[in-house]
Protein backbone atom coordinates (compact mmCIF):
# COMPACT_ATOMS: atom_id res chain seq x y z
CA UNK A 1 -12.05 -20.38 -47.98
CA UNK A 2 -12.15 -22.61 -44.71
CA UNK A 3 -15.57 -22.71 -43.01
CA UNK A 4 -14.85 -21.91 -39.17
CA UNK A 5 -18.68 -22.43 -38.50
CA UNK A 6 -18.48 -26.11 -39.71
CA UNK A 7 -15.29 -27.14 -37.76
CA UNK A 8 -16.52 -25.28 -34.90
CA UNK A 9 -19.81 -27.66 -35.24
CA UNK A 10 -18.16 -30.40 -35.48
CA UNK A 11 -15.86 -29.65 -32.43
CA UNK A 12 -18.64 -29.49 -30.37
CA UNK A 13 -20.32 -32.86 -31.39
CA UNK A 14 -16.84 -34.30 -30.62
CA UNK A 15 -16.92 -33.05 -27.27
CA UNK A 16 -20.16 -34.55 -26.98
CA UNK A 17 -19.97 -37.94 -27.78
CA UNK A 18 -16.29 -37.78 -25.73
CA UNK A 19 -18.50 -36.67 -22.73
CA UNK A 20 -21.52 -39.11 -23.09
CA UNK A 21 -18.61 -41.64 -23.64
CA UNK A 22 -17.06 -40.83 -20.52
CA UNK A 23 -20.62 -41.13 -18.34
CA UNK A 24 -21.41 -44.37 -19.65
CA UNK A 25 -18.37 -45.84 -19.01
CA UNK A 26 -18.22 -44.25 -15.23
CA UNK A 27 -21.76 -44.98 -14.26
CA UNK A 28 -22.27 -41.14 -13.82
CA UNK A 29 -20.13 -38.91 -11.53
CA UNK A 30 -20.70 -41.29 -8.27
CA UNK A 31 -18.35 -40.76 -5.12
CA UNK A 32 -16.05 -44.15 -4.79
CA UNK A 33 -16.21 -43.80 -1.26
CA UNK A 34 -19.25 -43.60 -0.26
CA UNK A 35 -19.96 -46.36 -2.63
CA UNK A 36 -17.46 -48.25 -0.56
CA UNK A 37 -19.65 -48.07 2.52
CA UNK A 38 -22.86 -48.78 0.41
CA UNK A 39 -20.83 -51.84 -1.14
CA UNK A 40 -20.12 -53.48 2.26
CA UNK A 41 -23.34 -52.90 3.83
CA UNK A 42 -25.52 -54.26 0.98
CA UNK A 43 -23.54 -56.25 -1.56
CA UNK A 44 -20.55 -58.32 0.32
CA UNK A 45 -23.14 -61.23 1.44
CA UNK A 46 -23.01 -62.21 -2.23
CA UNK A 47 -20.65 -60.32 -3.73
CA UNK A 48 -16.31 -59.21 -4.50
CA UNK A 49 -14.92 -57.13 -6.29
CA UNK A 50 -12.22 -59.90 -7.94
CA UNK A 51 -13.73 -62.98 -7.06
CA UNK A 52 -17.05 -65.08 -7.45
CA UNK A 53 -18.99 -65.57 -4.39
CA UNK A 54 -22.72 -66.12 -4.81
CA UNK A 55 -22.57 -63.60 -8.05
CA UNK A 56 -20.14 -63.01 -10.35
CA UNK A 57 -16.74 -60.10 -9.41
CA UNK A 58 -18.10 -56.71 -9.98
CA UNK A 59 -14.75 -54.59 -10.45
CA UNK A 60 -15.65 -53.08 -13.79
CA UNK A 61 -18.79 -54.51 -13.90
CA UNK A 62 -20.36 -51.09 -15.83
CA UNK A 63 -17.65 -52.00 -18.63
CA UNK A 64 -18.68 -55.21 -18.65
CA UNK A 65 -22.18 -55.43 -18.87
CA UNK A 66 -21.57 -52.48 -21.79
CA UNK A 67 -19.63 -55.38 -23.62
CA UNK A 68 -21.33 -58.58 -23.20
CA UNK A 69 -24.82 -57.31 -23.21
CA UNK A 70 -24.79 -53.82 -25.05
CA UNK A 71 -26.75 -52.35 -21.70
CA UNK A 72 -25.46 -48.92 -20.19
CA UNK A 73 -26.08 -48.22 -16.37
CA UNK A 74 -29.68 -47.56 -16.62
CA UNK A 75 -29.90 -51.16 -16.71
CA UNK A 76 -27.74 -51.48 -14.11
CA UNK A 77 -30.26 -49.17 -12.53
CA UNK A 78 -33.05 -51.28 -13.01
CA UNK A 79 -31.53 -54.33 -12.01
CA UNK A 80 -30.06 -53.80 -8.61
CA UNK A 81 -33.68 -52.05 -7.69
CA UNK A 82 -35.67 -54.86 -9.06
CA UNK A 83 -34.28 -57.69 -11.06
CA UNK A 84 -37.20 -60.26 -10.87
CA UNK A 85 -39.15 -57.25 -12.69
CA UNK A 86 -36.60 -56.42 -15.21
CA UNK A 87 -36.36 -60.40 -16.22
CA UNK A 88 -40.25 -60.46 -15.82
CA UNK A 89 -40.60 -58.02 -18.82
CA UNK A 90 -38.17 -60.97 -20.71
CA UNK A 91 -35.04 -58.54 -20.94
CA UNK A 92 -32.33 -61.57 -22.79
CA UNK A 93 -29.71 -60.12 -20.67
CA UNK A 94 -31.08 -60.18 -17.48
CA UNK A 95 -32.45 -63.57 -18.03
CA UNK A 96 -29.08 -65.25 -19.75
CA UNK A 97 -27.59 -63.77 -16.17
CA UNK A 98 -29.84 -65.32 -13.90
CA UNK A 99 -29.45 -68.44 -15.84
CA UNK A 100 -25.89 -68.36 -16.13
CA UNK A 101 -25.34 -68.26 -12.32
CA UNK A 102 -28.07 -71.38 -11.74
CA UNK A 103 -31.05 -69.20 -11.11
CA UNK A 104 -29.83 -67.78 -7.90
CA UNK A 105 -32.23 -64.95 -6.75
CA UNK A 106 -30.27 -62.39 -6.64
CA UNK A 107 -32.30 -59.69 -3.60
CA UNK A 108 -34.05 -56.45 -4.62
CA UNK A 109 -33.24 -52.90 -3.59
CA UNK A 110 -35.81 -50.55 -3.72
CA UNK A 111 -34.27 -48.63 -1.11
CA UNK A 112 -31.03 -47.54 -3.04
CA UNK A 113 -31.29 -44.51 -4.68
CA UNK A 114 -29.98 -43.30 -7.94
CA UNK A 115 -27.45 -41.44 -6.53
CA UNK A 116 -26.66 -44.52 -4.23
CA UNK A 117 -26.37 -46.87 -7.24
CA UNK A 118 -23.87 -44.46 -9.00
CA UNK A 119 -21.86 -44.42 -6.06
CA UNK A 120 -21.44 -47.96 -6.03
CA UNK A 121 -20.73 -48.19 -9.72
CA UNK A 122 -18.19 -45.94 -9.05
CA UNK A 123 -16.92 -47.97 -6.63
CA UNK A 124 -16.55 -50.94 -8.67
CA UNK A 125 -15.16 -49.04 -11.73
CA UNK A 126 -12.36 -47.08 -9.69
CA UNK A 127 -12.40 -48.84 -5.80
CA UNK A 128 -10.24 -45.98 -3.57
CA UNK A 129 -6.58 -47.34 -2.51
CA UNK A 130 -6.88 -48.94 0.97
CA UNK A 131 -5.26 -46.56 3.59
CA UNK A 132 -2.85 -47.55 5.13
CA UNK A 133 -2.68 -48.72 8.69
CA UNK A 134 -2.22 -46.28 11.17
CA UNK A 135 -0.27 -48.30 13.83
CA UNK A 136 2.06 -49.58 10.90
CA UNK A 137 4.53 -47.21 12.20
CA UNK A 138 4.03 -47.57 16.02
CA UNK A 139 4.07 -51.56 15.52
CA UNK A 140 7.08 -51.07 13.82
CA UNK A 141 8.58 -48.95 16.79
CA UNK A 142 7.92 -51.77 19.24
CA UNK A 143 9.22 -54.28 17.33
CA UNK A 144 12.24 -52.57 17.16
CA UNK A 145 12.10 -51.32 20.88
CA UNK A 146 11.20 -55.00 21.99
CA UNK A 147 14.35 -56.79 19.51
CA UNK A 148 16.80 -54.01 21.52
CA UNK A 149 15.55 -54.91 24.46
CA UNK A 150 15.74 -59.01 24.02
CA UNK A 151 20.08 -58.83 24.29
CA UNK A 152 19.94 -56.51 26.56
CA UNK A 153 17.37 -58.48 28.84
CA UNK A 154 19.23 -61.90 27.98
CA UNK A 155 22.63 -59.94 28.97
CA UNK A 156 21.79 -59.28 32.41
CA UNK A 157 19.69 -62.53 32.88
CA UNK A 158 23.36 -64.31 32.60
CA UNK A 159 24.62 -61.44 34.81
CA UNK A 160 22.70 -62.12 37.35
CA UNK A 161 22.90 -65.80 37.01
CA UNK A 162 26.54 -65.95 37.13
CA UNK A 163 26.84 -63.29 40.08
CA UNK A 164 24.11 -65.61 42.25
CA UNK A 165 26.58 -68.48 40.93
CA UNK A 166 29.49 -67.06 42.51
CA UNK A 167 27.86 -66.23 45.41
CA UNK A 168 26.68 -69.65 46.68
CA UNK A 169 30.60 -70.83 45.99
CA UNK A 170 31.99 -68.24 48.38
CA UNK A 171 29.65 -68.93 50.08
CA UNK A 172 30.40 -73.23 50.37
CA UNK A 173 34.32 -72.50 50.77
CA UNK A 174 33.50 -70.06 53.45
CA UNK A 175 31.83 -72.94 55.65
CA UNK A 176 34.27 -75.15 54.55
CA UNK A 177 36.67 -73.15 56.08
CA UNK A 178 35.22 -72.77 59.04
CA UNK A 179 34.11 -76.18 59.75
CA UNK A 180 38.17 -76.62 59.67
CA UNK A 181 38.39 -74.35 62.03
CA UNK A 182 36.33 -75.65 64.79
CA UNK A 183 37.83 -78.88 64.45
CA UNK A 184 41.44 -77.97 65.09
CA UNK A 185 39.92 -75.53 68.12
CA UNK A 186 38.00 -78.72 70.01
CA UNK A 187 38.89 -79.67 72.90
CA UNK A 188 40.21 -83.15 74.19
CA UNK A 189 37.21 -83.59 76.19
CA UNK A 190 34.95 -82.33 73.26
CA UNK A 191 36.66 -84.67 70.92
CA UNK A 192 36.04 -87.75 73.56
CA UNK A 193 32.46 -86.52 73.71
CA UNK A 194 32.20 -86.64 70.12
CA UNK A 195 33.64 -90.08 70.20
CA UNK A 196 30.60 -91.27 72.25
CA UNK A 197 27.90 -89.54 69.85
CA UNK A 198 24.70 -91.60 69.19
CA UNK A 199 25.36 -92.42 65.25
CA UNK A 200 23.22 -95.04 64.05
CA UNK A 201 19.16 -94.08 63.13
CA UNK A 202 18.11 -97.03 65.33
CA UNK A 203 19.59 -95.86 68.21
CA UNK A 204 18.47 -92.25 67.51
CA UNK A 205 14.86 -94.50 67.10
CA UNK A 206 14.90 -96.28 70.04
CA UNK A 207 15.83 -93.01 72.51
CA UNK A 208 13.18 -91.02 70.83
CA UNK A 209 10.81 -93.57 69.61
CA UNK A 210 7.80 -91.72 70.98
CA UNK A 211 8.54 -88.55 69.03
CA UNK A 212 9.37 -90.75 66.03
CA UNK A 213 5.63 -92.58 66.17
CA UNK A 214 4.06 -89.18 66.29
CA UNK A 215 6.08 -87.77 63.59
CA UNK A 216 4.82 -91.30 61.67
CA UNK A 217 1.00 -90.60 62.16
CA UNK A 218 1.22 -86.90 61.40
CA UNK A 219 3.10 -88.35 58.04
CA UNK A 220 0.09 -90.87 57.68
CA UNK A 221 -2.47 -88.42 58.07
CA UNK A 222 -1.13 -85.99 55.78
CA UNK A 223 -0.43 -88.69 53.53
CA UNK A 224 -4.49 -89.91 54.09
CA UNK A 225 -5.52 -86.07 53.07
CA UNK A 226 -3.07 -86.07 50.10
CA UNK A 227 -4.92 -88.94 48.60
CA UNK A 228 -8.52 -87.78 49.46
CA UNK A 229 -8.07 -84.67 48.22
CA UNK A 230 -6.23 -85.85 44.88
CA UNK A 231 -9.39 -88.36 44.66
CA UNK A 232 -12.20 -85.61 45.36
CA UNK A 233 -10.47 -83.86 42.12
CA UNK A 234 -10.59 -86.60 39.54
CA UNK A 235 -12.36 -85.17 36.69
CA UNK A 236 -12.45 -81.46 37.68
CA UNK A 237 -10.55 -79.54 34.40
CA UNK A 238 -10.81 -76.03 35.40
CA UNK A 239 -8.91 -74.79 33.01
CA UNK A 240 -8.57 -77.54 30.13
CA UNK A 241 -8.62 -75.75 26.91
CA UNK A 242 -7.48 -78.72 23.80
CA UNK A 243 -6.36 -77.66 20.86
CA UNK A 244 -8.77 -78.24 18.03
CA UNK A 245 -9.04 -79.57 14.60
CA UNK A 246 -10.65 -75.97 13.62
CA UNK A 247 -9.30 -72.89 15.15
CA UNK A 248 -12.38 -71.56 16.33
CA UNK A 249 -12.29 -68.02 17.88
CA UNK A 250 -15.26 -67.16 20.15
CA UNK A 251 -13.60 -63.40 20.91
CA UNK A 252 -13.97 -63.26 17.14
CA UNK A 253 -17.50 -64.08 16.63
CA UNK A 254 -19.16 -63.76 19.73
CA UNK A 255 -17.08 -60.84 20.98
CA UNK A 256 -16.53 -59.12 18.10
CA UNK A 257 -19.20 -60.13 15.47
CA UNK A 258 -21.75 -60.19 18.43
CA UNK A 259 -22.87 -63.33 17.37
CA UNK A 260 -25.76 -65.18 19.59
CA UNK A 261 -24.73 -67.93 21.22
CA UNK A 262 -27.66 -70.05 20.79
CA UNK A 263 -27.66 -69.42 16.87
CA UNK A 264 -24.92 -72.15 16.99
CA UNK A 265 -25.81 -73.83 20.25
CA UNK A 266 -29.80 -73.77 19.57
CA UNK A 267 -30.23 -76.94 21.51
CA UNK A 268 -29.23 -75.10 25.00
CA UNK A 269 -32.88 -73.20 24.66
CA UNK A 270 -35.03 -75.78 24.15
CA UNK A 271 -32.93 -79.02 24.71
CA UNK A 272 -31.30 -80.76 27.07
CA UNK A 273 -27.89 -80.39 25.70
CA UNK A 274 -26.13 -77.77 23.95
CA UNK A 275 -24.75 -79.19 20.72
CA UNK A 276 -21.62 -79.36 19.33
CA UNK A 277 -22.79 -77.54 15.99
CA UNK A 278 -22.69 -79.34 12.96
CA UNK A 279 -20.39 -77.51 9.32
CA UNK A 280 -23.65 -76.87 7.80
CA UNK A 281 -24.15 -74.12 11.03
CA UNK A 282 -20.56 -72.91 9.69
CA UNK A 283 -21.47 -72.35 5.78
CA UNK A 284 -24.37 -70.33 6.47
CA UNK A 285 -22.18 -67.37 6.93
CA UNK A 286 -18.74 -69.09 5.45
CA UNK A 287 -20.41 -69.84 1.98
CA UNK A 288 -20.04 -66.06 0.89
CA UNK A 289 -16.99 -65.63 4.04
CA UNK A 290 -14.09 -66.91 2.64
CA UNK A 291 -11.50 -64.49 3.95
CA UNK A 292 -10.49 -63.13 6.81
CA UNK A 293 -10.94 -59.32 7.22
CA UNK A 294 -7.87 -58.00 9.13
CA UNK A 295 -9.28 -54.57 9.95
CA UNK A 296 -11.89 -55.91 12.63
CA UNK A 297 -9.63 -58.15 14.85
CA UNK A 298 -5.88 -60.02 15.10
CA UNK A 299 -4.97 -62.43 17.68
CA UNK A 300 -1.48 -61.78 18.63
CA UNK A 301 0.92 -64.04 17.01
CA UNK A 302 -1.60 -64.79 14.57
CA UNK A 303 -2.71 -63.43 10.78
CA UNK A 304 -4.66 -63.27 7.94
CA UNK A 305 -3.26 -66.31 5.93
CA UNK A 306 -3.98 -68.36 9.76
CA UNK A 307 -7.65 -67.23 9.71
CA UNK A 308 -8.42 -68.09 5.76
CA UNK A 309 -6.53 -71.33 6.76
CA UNK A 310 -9.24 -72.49 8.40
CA UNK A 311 -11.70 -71.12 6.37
CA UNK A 312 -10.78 -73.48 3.71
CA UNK A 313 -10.48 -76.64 6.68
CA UNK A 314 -14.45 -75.94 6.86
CA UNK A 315 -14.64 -76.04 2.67
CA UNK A 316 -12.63 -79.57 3.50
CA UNK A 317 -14.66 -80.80 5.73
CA UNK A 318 -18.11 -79.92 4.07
CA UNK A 319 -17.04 -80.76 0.53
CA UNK A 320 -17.69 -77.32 -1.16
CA UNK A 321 -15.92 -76.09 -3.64
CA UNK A 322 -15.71 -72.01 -3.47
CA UNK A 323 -14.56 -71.65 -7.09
CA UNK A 324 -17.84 -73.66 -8.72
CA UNK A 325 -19.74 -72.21 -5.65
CA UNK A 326 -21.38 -75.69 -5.16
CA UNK A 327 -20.90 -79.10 -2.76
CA UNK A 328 -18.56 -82.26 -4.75
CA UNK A 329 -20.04 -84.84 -2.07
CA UNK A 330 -16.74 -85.14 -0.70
CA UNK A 331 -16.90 -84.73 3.16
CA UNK A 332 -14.75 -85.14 5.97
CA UNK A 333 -15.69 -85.61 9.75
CA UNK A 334 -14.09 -83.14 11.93
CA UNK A 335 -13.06 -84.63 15.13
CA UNK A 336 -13.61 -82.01 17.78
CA UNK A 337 -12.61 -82.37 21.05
CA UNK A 338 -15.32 -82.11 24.12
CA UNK A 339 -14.08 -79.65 26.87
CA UNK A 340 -17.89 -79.79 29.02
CA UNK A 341 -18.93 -83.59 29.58
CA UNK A 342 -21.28 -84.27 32.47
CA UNK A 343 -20.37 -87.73 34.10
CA UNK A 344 -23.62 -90.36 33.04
CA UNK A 345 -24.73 -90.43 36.60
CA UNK A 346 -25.44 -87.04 36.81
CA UNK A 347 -28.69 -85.27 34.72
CA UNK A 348 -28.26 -81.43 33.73
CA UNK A 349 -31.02 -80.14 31.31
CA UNK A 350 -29.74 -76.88 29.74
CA UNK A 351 -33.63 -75.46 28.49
CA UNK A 352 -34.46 -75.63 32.63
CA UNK A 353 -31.42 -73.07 33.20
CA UNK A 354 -31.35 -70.99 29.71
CA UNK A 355 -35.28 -70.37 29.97
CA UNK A 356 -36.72 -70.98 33.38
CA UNK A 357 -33.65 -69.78 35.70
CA UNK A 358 -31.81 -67.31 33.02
CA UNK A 359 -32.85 -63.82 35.08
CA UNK A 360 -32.29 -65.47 38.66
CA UNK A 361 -28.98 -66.61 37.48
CA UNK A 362 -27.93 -63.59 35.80
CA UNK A 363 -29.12 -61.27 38.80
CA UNK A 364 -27.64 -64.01 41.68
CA UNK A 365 -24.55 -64.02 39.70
CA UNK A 366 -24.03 -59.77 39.53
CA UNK A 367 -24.79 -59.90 42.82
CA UNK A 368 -22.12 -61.96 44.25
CA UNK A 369 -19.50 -60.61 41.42
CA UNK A 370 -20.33 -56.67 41.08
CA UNK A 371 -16.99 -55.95 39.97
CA UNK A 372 -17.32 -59.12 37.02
CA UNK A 373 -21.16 -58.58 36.06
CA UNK A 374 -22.81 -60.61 32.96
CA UNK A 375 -25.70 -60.15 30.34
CA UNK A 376 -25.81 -63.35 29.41
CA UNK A 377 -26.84 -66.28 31.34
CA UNK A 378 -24.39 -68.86 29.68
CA UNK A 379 -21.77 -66.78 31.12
CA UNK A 380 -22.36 -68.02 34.69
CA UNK A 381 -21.37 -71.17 34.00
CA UNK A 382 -18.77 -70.81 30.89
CA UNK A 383 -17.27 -68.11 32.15
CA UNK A 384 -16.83 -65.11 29.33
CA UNK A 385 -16.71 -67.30 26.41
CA UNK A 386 -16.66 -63.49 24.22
CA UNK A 387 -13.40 -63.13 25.53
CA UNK A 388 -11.76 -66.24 24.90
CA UNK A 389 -9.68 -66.86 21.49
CA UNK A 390 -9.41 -70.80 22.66
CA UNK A 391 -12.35 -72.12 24.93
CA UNK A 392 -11.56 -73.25 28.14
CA UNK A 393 -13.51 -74.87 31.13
CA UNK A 394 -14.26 -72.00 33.44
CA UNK A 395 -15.25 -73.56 36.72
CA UNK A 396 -15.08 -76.36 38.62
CA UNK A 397 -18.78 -78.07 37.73
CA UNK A 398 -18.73 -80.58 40.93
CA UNK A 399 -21.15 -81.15 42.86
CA UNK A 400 -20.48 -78.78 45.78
CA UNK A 401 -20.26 -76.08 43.09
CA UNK A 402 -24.16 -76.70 41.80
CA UNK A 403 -24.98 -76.98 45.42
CA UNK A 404 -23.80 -73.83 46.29
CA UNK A 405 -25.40 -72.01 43.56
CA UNK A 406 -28.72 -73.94 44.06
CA UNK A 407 -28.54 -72.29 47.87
CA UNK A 408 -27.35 -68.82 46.76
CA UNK A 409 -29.45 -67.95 43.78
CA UNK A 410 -33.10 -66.60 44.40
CA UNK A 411 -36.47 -67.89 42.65
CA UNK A 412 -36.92 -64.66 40.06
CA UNK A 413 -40.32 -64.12 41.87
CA UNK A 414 -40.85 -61.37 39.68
CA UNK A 415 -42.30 -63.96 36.54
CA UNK A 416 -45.70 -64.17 36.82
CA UNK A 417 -45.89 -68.30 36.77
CA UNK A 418 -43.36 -68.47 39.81
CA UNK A 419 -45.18 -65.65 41.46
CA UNK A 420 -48.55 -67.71 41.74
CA UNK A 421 -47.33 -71.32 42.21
CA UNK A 422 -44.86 -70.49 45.01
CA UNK A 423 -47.05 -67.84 47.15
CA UNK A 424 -48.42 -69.83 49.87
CA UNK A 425 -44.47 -71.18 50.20
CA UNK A 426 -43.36 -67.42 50.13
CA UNK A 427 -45.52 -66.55 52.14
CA UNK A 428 -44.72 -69.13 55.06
CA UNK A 429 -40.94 -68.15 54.79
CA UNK A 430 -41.59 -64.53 55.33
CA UNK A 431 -43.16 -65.54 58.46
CA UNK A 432 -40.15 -68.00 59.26
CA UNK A 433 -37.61 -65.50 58.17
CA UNK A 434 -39.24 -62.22 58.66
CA UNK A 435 -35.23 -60.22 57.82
CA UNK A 436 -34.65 -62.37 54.77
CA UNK A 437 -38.44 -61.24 53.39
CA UNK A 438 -39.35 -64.53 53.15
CA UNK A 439 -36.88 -64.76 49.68
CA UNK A 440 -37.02 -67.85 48.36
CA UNK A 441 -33.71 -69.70 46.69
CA UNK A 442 -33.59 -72.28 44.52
CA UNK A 443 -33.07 -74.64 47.58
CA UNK A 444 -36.04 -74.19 49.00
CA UNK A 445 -38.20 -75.42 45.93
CA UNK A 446 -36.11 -78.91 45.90
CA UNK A 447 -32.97 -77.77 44.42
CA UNK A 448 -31.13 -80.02 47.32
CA UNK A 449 -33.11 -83.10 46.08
CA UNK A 450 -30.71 -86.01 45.26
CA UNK A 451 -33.49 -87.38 42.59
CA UNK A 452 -32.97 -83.84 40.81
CA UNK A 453 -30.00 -84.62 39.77
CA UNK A 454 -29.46 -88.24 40.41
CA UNK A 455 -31.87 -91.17 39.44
């Protein structure tokens, strides 16, 4: 007789080793998506899902550490909260990890939940599919609009070239024609007179020779201004933007990243030149960046495989290898080109402007431009570098320009230093210039001295 009590007993165990199965291989029931966010906000510094960075890929990493260590995801638990403490209490795993990836601190994070940590487990067992774009189809559109429209514009370019063509040849033959026809209606007088017409220049000279010698010093003038003025513009480049070794997008990292500009150009604070940075300011964010992401920003006519391009110029240049995650010694200068170079003669110190004059300049600045305001002050003189995909030289930088900006832009009389050590001066222009209110500009406190700038 079969025993339906003992199958149904072992049914049930069956179920339940299926089931406890099925949660240690998912890291619990997490939510992929939210683990997603968690994953990019706390782990991409260090870590991908199918690459090495800093640590090792974690796509399946709750399978993994099942089969090379025999751990289940309470010990994944324990070591994304606190490592150091798991590998204090001399867990072999944990410890044969942090040796295998040269005793790189991994960072600590109390803050995660439980539920957070499943999430991200589940993330890394069963990532969602990317979604796809949603201007794929409205891209496409355009490029189809704008490959209709490129005949059709090049058809009526010719159209019109041809017709303007024509015209100008009717045109020709029509005073052809009529230059024929005044001859043969001249008469014999008018032909005699013609006969007589002054013909050479020198006798056209010699009766008009006082017109002629003005028209020559109006020429010589002009010619006089033409050469002063191309002289008073050697070395102005408003404008030059070179092309450089490293395609280097400020839109991209101060524009869109918000990166500071001085935590690549720390020299313009406290130096008295701003820096060309050197790679090593690069790898501290392009050791663990080595790809492009897409979704945040895309020059036009440019894409992903351009950006991680570059990437891997800086890996060149700095001699690091992002499979072994470590530096071969093999470096390679990078020859950038310098777009802002102040003549020898003439002495600019950045710290006086970034520090001392940064709220003057900023509030001088919105005030002349309302419609074109700034909030930072490296703006007033580079122009708005956040925008730009290749750098360019913004303004002129000659001398009348500083000048004019040294008369214009008001002591910030508001800072508590300035306040005190200018007063008695302040107070003697607002007698002098009782509807100005005695404001004081940067002029006035020897910003028109020649050995300021000169010496």
């Amino acid at each position: 007789m079969i025993s339906w009590r003992k199958h149904y007993r072992q049914t049930l165990i069956a179920i339940g080793l299926l089931l406890s199965t099925s949660a240690s291989i998912y890291g619990q029931d997490g939510d992929p998506k939210n683990g997603e966010k968690l994953f990019k906000a706390n782990c991409t510094a260090c870590h991908a899902l199918d690459k090495q960075v800093v640590g090792p890929p974690l796509k399946g990493v709750v399978e993994r550490v099942k089969t090379e260590g025999g751990v289940d995801t309470d010990w994944l638990h324990k070591w994304i909260k606190n490592n150091k403490e798991l590998r204090a209490s001399g867990d072999k795993y944990a410890n044969e990890i942090f040796e295998k990836y040269n005793k790189t601190e991994m960072q600590v994070f109390p803050n995660l939940t439980d539920k957070d940590i499943d999430d991200i487990l589940a993330y890394t067992t069963n990532p969602p599919a990317p979604e796809p774009a949603k201007t794929d189809a409205a891209k496409d559109t355009a490029n189809a609009g704008s490959a209709n429209a490129a005949p059709q514009n090049s058809a009526t370019t010719s159209i019109v070239i041809i017709s303007l063509l024509a015209i100008a040849g009717l045109l020709v033959w029509i005073l052809i024609k009529l230059r024929q026809l005044v001859k043969l209606g001249q008469s014999e007088d008018l032909a005699g007179l013609n006969e007589t017409r002054v013909k050479s220049f020198s006798e056209i000279y010699e009766k008009y020779h006082y017109i002629g010698k003005g028209l020559i010093a109006i020429l010589a003038l002009l010619a006089a201004y033409g050469v002063w003025n191309w002289i008073m513009w050697i070395g102005v480049y408003k404008g030059y933007k070179p092309e450089q070794p490293i395609y280097f997008s400020h839109k991209i990292h101060a524009g869109e990243q918000k990166i500071d500009c001085q935590l690549c150009h720390s020299s313009a604070k406290y130096g008295k030149v701003s820096e060309i940075p050197s790679m090593n300011v690069c790898m501290n964010c392009h050791r663990t960046i080595s790809e492009y992401n897409a979704e945040h920003y895309m020059e036009p006519g440019k894409d992903k495989a351009f950006y991680d391009g570059e990437i891997q110029k800086i890996y060149a240049a700095t001699g690091w290898d992002p499979a072994k995650q470590q530096y071969t010694g093999k470096t390679q200068p990078v020859e950038w080109t310098r777009i802002h170079n102040m003549p020898d003669f003439v002495y600019f110190n950045h710290s006086q402007h970034v520090i001392a004059g940064e709220q003057a300049i900023i509030n001088s600045f919105n005030k002349k431009n309302p419609n074109n305001k700034i909030d930072v002050v490296c703006k007033a003189c580079h122009g708005k570098i956040d925008t730009m995909n290749v750098v360019q030289m913004a303004n002129d930088f000659t001398m009348g320009w500083c000048i004019e900006c040294h008369r214009t832009t008001e002591v910030d009389m508001n800072n508590g230093y300035n306040k005190e050590y200018f007063k008695n001066l302040h107070d003697k222009l607002k007698k002098q210039y009782p509807k100005d209110g005695g404001k004081i500009t940067v002029d006035a406190i020897g910003g028109l001295e020649c050995g300021k700038c000169h010496y």
